[in-house]
N, C-alpha and C. Protein backbone atom coordinates (compact mmCIF):
# COMPACT_ATOMS: atom_id res chain seq x y z
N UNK A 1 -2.32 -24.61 7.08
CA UNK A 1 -3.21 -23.50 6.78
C UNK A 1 -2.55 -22.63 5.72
N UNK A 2 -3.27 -22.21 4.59
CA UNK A 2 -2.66 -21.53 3.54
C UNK A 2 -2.93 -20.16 3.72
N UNK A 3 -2.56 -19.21 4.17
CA UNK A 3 -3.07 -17.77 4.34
C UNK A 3 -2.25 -17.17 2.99
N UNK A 4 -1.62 -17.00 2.47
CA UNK A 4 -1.35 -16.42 1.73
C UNK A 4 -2.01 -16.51 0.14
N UNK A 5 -2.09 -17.86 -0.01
CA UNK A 5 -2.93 -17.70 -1.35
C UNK A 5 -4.97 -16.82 -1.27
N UNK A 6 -4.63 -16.85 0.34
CA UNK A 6 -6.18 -16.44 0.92
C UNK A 6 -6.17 -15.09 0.46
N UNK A 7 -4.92 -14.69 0.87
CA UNK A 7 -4.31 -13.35 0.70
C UNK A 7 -4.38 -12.62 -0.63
N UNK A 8 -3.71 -13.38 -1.23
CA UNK A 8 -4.23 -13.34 -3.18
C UNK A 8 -5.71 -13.33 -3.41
N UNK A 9 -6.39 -14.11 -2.69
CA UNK A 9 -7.95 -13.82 -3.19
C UNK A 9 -8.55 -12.85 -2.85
N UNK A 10 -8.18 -12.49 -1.60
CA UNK A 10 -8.48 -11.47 -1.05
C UNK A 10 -8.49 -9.83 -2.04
N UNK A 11 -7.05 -10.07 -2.08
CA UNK A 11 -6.58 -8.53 -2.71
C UNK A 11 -7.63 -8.31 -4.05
N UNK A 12 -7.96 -9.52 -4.51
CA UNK A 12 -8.62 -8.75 -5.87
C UNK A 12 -9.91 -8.45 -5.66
N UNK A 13 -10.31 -8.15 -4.45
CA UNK A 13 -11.53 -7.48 -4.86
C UNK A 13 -11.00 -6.50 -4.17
N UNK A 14 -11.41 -5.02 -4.97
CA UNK A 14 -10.35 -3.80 -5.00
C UNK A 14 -11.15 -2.97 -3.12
N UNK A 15 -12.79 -3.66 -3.36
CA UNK A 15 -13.11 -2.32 -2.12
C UNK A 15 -12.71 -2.77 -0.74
N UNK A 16 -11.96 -4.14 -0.41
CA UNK A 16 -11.50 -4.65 1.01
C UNK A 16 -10.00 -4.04 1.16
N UNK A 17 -9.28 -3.39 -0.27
CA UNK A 17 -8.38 -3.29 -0.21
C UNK A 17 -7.99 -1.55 0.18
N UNK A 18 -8.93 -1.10 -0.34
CA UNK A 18 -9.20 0.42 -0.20
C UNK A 18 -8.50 0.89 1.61
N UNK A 19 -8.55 1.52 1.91
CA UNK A 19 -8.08 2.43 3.34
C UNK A 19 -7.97 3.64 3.28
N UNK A 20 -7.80 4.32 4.66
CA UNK A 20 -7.06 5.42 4.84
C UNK A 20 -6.31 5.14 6.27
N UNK A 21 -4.97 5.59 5.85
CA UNK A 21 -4.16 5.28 7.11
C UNK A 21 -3.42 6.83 7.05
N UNK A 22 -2.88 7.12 8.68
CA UNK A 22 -2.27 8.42 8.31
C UNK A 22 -0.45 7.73 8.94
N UNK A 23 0.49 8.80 7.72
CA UNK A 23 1.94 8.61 8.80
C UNK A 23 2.63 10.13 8.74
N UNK A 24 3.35 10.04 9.81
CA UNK A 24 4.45 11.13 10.01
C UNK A 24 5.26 11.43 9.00
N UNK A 25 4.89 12.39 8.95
CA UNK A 25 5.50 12.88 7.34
C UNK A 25 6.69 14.42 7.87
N UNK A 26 7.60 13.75 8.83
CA UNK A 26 8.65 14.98 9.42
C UNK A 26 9.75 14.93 9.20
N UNK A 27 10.47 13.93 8.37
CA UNK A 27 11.43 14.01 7.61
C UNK A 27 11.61 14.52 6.32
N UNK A 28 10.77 15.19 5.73
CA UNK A 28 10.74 15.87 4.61
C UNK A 28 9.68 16.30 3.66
N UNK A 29 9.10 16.51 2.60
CA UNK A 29 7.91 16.78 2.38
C UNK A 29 7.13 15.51 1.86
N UNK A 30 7.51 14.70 2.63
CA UNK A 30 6.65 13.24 1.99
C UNK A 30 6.64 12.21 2.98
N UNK A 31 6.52 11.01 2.98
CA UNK A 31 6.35 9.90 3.35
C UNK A 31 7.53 8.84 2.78
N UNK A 32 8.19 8.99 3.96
CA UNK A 32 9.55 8.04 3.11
C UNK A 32 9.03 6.45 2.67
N UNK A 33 9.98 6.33 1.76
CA UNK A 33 9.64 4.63 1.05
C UNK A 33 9.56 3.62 2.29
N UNK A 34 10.49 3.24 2.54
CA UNK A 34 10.32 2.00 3.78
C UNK A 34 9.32 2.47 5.03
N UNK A 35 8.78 3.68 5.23
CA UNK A 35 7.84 4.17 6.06
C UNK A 35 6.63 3.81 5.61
N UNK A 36 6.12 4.10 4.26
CA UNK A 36 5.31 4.34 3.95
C UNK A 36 5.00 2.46 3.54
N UNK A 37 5.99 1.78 2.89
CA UNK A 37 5.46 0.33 2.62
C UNK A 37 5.44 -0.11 4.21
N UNK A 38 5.53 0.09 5.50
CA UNK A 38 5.22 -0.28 6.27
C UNK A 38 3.77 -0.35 6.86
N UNK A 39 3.63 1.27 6.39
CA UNK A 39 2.50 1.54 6.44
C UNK A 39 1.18 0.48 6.07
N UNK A 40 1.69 0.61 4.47
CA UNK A 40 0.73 -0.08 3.68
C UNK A 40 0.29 -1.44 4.02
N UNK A 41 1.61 -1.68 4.77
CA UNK A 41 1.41 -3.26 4.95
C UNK A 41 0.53 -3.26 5.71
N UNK A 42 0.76 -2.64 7.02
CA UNK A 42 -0.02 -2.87 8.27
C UNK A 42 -1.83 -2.10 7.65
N UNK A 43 -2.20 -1.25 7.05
CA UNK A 43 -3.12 -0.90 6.83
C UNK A 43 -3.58 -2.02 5.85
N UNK A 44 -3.07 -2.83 4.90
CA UNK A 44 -3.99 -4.28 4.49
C UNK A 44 -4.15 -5.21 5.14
N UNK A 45 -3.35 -5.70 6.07
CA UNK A 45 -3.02 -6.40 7.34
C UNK A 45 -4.92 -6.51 7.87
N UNK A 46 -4.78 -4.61 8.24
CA UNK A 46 -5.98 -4.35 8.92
C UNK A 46 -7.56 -4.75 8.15
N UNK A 47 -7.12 -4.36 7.02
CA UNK A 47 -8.53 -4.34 6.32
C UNK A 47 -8.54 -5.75 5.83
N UNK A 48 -7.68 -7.02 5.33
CA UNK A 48 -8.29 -7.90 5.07
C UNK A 48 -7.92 -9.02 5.98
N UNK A 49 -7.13 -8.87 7.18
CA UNK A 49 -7.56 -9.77 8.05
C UNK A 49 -5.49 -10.04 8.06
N UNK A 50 -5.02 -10.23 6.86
CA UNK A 50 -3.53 -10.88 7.03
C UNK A 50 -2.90 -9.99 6.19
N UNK A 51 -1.46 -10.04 6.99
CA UNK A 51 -0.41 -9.24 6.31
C UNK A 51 0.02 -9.44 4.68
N UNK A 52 0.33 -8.88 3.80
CA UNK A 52 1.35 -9.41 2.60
C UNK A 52 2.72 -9.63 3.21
N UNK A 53 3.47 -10.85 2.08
CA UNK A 53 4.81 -11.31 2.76
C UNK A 53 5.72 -10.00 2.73
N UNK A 54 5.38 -9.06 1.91
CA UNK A 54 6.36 -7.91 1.63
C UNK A 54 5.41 -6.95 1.03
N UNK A 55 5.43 -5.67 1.19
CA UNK A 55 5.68 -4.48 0.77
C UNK A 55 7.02 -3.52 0.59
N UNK A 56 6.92 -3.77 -0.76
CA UNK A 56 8.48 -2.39 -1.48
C UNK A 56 7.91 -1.50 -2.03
N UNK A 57 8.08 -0.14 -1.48
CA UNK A 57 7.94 1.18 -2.35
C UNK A 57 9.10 2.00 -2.45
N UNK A 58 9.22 2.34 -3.26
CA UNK A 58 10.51 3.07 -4.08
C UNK A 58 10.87 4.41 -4.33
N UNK A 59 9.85 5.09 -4.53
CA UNK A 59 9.54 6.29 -4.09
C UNK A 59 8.94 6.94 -2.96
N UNK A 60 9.18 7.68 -2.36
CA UNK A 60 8.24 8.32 -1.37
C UNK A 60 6.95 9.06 -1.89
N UNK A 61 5.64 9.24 -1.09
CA UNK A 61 4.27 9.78 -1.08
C UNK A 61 4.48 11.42 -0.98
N UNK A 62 4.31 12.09 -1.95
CA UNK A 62 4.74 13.98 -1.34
C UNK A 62 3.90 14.26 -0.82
N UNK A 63 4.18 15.10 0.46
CA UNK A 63 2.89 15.36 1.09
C UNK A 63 2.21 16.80 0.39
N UNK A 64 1.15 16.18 -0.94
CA UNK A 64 0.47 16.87 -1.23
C UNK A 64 -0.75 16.44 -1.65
N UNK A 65 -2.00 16.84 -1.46
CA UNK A 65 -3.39 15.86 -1.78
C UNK A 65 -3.07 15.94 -3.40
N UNK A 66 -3.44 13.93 -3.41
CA UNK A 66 -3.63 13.67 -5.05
C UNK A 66 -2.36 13.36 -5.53
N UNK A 67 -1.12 13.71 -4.81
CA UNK A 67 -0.21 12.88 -4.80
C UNK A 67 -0.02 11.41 -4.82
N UNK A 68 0.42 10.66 -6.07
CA UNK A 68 0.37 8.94 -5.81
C UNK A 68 1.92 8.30 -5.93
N UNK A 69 1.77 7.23 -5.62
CA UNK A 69 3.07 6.34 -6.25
C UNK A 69 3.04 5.15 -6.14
N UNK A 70 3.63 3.81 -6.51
CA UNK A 70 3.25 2.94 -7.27
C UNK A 70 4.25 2.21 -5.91
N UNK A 71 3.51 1.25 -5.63
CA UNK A 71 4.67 -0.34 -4.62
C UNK A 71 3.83 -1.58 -5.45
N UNK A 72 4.78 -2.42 -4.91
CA UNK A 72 4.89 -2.98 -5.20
C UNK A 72 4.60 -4.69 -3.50
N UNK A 73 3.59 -5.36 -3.65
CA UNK A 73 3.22 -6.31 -2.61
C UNK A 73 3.29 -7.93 -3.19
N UNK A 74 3.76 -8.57 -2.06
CA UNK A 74 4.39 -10.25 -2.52
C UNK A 74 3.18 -10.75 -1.50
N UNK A 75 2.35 -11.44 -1.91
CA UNK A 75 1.42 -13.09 -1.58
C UNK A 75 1.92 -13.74 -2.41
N UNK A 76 2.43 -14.93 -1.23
CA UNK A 76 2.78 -15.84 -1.31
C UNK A 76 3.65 -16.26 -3.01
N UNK A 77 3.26 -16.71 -3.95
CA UNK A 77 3.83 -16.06 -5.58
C UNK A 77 3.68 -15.28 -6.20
N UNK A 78 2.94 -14.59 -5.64
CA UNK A 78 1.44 -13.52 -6.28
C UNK A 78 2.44 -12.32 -5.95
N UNK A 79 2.75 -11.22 -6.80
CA UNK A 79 2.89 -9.84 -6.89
C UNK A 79 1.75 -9.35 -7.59
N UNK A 80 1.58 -8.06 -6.35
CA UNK A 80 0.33 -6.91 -7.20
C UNK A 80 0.82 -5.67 -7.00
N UNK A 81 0.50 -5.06 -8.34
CA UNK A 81 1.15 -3.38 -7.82
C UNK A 81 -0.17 -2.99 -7.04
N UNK A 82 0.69 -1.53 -6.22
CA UNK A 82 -0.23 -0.88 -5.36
C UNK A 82 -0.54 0.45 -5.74
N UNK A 83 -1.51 1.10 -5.69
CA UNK A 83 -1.31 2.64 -6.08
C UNK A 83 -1.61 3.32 -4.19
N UNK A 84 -0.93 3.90 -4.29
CA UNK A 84 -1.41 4.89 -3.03
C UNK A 84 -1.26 6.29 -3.26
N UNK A 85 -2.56 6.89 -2.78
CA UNK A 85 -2.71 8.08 -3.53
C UNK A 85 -3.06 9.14 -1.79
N UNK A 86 -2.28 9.99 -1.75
CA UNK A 86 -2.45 11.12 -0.48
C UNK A 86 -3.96 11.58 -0.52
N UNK A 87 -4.27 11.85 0.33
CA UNK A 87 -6.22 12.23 0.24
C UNK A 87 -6.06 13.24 1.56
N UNK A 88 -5.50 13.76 2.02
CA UNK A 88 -5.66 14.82 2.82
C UNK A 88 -4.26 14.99 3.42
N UNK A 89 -3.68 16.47 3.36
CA UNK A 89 -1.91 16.82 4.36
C UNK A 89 -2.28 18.07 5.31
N UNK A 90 -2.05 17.46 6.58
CA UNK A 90 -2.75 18.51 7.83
C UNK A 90 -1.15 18.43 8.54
N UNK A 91 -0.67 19.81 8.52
CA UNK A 91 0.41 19.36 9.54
C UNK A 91 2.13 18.32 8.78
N UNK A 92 2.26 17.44 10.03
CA UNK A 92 3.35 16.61 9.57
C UNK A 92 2.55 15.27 9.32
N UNK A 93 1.39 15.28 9.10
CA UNK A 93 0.43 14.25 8.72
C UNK A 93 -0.64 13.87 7.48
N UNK A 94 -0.08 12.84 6.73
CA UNK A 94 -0.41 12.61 5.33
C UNK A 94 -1.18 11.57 5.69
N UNK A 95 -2.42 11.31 5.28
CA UNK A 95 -3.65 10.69 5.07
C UNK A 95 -3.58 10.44 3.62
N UNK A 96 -3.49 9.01 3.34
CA UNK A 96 -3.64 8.03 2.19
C UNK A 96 -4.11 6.85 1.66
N UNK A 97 -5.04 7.04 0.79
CA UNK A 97 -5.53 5.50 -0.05
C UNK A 97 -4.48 4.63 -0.44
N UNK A 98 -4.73 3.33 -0.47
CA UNK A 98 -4.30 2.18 -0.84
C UNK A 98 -5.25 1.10 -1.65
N UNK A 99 -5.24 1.27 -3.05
CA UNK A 99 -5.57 0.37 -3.86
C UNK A 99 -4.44 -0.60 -4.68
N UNK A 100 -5.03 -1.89 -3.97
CA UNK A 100 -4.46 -2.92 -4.78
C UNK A 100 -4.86 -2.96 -5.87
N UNK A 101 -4.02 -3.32 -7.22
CA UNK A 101 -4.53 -3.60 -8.98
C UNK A 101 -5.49 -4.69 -8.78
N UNK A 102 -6.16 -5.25 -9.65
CA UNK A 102 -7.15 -6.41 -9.94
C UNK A 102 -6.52 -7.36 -10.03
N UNK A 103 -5.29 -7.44 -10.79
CA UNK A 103 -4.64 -8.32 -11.47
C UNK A 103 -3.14 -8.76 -10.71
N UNK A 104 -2.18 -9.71 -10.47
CA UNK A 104 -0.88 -9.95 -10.43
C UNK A 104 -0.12 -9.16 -11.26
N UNK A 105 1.12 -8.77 -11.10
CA UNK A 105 1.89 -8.73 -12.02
C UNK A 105 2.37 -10.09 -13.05
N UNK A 106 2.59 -9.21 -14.25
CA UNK A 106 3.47 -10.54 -15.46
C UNK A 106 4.52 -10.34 -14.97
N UNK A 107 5.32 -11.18 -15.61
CA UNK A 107 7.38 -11.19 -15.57
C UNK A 107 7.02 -10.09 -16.62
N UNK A 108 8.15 -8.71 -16.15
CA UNK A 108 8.83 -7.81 -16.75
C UNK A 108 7.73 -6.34 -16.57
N UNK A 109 6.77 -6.60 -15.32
CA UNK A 109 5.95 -5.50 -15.23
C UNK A 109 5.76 -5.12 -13.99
């Protein structure tokens, strides 16, 4: 069974990829990196049925609405950047979009 190239087909159509997931944002004024690509993972997981092999984000999410930052997700050969953008901060709790790009990454992007 090939789930991951499913996975790749999946991601490019941008509105299965869309979400809002919320995380604990009490270590500082953001959403730490390895928190937050956990996040992401499990919130595409949810919306298109299977996990990506990896989520890396590098920066942390500030908890401020309209706040974004860029990860980075592995199917199977397939890399796609991610944008995730904060959409509501109540508390120690950041509410955020997750759009996958259309496209894979090239080598050197």
């Amino acid at each position: 069974m090939r789930l991951r190239p499913a996975l790749a087909a999946v991601l490019v159509m941008p509105a299965l990829a869309a979400c809002t997931v919320s995380a604990d944002a009490d270590l500082g004024p953001g959403v730490e990196p390895e928190k937050l690509a956990t996040q992401v993972s499990s919130a595409l997981e949810e919306s298109v049925g299977v996990a990506p092999d990896d989520v890396e984000c590098d920066d942390q999410l500030d908890a401020r609405v309209d706040a974004t930052t860029r990860c980075v997700l592995t199917a199977g050969e397939e890399r796609y950047g991610v944008t995730v953008t904060a959409t509501e901060v109540s508390g120690d709790t950041v509410d955020f979009d997750v759009q996958v790009d259309d496209q894979p990454m090239t080598d050197g992007s």
